[in-house]
Structure formats: C-alpha cells, structure tokens
N, C-alpha and C. Protein backbone atom coordinates (compact mmCIF):
# COMPACT_ATOMS: atom_id res chain seq x y z
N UNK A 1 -4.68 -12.54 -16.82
CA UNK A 1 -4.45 -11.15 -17.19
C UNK A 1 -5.28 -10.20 -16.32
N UNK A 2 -6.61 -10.77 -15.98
CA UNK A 2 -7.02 -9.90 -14.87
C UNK A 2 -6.45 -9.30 -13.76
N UNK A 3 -5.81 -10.07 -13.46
CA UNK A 3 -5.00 -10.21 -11.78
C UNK A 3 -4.03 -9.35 -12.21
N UNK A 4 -3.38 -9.02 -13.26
CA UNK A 4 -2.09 -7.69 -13.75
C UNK A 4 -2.94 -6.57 -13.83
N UNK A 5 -4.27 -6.50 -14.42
CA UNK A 5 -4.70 -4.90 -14.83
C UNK A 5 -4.91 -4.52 -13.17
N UNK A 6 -5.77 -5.71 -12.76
CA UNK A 6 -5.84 -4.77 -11.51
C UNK A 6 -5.20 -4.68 -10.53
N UNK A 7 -3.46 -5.62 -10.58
CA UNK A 7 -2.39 -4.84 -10.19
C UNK A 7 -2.06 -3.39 -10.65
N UNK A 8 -2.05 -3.11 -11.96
CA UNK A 8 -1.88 -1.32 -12.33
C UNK A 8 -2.59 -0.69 -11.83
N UNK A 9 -4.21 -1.15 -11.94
CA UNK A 9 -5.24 -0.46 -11.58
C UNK A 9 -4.68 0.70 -9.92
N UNK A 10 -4.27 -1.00 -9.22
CA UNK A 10 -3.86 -0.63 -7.69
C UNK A 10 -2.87 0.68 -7.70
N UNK A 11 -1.57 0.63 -8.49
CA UNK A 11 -0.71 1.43 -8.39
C UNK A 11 -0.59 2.39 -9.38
N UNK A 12 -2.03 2.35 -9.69
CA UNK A 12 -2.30 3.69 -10.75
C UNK A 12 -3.40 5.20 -9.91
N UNK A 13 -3.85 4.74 -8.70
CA UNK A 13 -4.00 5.39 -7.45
C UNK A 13 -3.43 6.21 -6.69
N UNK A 14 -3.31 7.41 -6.50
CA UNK A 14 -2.46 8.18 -5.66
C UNK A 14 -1.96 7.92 -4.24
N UNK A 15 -4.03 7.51 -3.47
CA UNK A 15 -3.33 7.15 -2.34
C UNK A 15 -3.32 5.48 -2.39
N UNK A 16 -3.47 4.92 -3.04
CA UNK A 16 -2.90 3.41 -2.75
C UNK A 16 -1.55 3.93 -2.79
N UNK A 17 -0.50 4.42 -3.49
CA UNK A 17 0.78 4.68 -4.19
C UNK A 17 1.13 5.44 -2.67
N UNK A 18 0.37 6.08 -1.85
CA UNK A 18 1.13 6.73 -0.78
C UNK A 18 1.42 5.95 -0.23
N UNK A 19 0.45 5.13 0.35
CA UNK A 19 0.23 3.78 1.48
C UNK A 19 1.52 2.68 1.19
N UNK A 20 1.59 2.67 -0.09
CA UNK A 20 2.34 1.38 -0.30
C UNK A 20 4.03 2.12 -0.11
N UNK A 21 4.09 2.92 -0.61
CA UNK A 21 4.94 3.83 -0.57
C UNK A 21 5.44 3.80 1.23
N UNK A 22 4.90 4.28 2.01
CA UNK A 22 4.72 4.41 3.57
C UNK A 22 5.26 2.84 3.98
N UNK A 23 4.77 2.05 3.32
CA UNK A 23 4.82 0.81 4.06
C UNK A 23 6.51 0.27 3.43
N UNK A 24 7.38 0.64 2.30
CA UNK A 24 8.46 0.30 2.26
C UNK A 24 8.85 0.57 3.62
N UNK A 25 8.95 1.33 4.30
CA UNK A 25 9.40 1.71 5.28
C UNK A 25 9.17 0.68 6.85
N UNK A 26 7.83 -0.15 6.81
CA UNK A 26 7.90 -0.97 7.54
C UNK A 26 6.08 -1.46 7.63
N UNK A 27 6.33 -1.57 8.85
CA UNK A 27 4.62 -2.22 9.17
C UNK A 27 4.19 -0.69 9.90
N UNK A 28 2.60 -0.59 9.44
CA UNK A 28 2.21 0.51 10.62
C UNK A 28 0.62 -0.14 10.45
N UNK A 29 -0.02 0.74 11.82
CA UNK A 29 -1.25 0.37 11.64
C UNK A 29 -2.35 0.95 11.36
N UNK A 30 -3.60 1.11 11.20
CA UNK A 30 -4.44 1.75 10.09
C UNK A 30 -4.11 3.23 10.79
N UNK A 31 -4.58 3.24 12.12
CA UNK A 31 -4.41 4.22 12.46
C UNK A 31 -2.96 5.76 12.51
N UNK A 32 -1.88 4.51 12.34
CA UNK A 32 -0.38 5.12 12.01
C UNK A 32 -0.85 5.63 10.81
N UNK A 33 -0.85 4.97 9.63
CA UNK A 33 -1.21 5.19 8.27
C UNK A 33 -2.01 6.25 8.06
N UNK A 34 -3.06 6.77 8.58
CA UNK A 34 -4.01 7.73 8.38
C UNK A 34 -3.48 9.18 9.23
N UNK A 35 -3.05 9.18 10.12
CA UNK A 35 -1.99 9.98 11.06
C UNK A 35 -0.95 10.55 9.74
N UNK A 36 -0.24 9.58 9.28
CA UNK A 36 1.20 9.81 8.85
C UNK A 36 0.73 10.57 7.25
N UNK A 37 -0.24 10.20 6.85
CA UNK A 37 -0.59 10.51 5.00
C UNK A 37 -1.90 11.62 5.50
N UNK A 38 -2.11 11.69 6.65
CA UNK A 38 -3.53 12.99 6.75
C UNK A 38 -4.48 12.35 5.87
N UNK A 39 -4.99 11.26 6.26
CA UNK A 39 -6.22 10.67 5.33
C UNK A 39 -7.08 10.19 6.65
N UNK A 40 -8.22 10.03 6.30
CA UNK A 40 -9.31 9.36 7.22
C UNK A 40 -9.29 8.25 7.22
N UNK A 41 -9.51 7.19 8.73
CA UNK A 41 -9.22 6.21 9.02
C UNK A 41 -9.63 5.33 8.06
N UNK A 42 -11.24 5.42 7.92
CA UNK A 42 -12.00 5.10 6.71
C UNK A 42 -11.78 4.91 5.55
N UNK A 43 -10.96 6.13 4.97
CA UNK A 43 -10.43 6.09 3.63
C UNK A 43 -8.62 4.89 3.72
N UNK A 44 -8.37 4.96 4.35
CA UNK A 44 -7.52 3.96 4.32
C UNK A 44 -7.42 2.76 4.58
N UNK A 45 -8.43 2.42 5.34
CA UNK A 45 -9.51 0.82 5.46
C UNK A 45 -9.75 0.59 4.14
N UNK A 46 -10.22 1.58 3.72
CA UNK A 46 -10.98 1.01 2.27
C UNK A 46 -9.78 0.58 1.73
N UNK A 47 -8.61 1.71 0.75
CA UNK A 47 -7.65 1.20 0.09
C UNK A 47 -6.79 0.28 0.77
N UNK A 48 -6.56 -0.83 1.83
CA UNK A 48 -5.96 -1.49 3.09
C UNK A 48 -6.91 -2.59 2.09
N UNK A 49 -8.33 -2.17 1.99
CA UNK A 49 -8.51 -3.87 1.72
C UNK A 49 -8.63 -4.12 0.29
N UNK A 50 -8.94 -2.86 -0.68
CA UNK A 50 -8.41 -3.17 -1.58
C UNK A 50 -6.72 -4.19 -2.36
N UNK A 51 -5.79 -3.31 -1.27
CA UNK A 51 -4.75 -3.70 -1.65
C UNK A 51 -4.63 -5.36 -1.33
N UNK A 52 -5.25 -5.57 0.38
CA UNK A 52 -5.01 -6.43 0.96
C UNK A 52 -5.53 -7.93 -0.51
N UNK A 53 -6.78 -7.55 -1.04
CA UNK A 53 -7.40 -8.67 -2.05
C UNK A 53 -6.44 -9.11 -3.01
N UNK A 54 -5.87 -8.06 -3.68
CA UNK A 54 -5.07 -8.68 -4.66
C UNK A 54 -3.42 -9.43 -3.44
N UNK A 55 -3.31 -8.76 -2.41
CA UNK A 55 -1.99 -9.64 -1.62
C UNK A 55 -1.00 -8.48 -2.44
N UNK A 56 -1.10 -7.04 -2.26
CA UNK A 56 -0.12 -6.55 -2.24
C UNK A 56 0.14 -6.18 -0.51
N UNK A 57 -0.88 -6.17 -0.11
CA UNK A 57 -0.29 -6.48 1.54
C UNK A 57 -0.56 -7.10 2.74
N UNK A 58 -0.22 -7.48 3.42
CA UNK A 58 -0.81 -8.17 4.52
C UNK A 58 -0.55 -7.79 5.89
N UNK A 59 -1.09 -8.54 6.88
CA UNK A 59 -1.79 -7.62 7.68
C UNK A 59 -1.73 -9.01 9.18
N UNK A 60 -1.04 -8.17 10.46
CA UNK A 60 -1.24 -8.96 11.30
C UNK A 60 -1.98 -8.49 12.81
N UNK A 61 -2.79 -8.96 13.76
CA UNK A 61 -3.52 -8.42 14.54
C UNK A 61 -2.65 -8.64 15.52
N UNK A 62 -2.70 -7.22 16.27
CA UNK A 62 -2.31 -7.61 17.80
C UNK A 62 -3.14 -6.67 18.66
N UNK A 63 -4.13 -7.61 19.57
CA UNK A 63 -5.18 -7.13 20.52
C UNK A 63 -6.10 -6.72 19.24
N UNK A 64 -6.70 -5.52 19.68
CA UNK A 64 -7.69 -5.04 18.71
C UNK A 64 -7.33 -4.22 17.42
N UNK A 65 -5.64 -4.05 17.57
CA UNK A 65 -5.25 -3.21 16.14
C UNK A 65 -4.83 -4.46 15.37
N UNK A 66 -5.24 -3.59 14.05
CA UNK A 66 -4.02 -4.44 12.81
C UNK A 66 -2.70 -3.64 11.97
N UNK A 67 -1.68 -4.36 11.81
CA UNK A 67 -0.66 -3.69 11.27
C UNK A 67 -0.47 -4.65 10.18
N UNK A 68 -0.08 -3.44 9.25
CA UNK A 68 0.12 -4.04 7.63
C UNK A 68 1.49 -3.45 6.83
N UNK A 69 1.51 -4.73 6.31
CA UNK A 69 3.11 -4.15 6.00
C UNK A 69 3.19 -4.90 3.95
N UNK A 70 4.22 -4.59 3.10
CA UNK A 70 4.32 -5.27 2.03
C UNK A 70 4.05 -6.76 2.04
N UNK A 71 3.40 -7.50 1.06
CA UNK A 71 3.29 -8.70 0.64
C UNK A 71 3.90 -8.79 -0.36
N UNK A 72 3.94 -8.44 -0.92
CA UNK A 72 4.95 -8.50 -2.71
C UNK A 72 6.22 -8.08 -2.80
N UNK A 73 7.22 -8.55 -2.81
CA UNK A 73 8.52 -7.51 -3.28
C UNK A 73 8.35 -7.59 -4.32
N UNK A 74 8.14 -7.85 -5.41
CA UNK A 74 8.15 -7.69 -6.79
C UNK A 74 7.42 -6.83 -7.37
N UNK A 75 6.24 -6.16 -6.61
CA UNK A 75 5.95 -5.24 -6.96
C UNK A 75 5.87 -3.97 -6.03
N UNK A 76 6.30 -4.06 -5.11
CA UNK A 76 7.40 -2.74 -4.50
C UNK A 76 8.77 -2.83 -4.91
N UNK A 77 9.70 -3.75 -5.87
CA UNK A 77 10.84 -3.23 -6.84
C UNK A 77 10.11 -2.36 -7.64
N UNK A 78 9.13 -3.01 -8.26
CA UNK A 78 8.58 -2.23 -9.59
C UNK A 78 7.79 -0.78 -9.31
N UNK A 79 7.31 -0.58 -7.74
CA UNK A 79 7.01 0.43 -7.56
C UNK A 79 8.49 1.24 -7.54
N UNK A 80 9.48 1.06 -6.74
CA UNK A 80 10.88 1.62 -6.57
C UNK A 80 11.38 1.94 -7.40
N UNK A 81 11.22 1.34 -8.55
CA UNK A 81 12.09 1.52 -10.13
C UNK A 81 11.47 2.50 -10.42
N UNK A 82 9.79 2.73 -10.87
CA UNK A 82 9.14 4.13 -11.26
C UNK A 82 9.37 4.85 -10.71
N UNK A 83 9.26 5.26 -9.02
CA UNK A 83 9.50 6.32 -8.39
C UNK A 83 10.96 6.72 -9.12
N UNK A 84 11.97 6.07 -9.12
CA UNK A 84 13.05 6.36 -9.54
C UNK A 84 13.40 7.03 -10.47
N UNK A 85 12.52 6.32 -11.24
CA UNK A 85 12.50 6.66 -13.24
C UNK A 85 11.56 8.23 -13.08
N UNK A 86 10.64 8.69 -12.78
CA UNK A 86 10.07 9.49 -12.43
C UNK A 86 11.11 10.55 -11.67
N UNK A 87 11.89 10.12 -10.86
CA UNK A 87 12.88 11.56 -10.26
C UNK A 87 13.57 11.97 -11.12
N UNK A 88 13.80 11.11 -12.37
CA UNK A 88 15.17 11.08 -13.15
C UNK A 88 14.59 11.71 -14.30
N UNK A 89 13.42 12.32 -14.41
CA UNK A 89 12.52 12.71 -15.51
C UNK A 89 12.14 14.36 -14.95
C-alpha cells in the first residue's frame, strides 16, 4: 500500500502532473523539459528523480544528456482519464 500512496502522492503535484503530462507526448531531456514548462533545470532533476524511484519514468543516456520518457501506461491512462474527467467538470 505504500507504493499506491506514493503513487498519488506523485500525481497529486502540479509540476510532477506537468512533466508527466509533457512526456505523453514523447521522450525529452531535462533540459527540453525545463525550456518547455519554464521551470529550473534543478527543479526538474529533482521531480525526474522523484518520479524516476517509484518507475513512473525512465530515462536513457546519450553522450552526456539524459532523456526520459513514460514507464507506466497504467498510470498515464489513469492520468488521461482525470485530465478528461476534469475537462468534463
């Protein structure tokens, strides 16, 4: 049951919820990510490895960058369904 709260925990976050949000869209890398949401590189490292612990995303190196993209579909449906349920409200 731990491993679920602090799945919500994750997507009870604004900008985790941007990031993950951003990344339906594909792989980018920290630096894309912080560019594209106007956040500091820093601040998205941090939530990058938050997310990365629980494996809502993962992450591959090429040269000295890393790009990260979804690990879970099951919980980017379940993010997709709220966003949804939320427009429809």
């Amino acid at each position: 049951m731990f491993i679920v709260s602090q799945t919500f925990k994750a997507l009870s976050d604004p900008t985790r919820l941007r990031i993950l949000h951003l990344l339906f869209g594909g792989e980018y890398s920290v630096n894309e990510i912080a560019e594209k949401l106007s956040l500091l590189q820093s601040t998205v490292s941090h939530q990058l490895r938050f997310l990365k612990n629980l494996r809502l995303v993962k992450f591959r190196r090429e040269g000295t960058s890393l790009y990260y993209s979804h690990d879970d579909e099951h919980v980017m449906d379940i993010l997709k369904q709220t966003i949804e349920h939320a427009h429809h409200h």
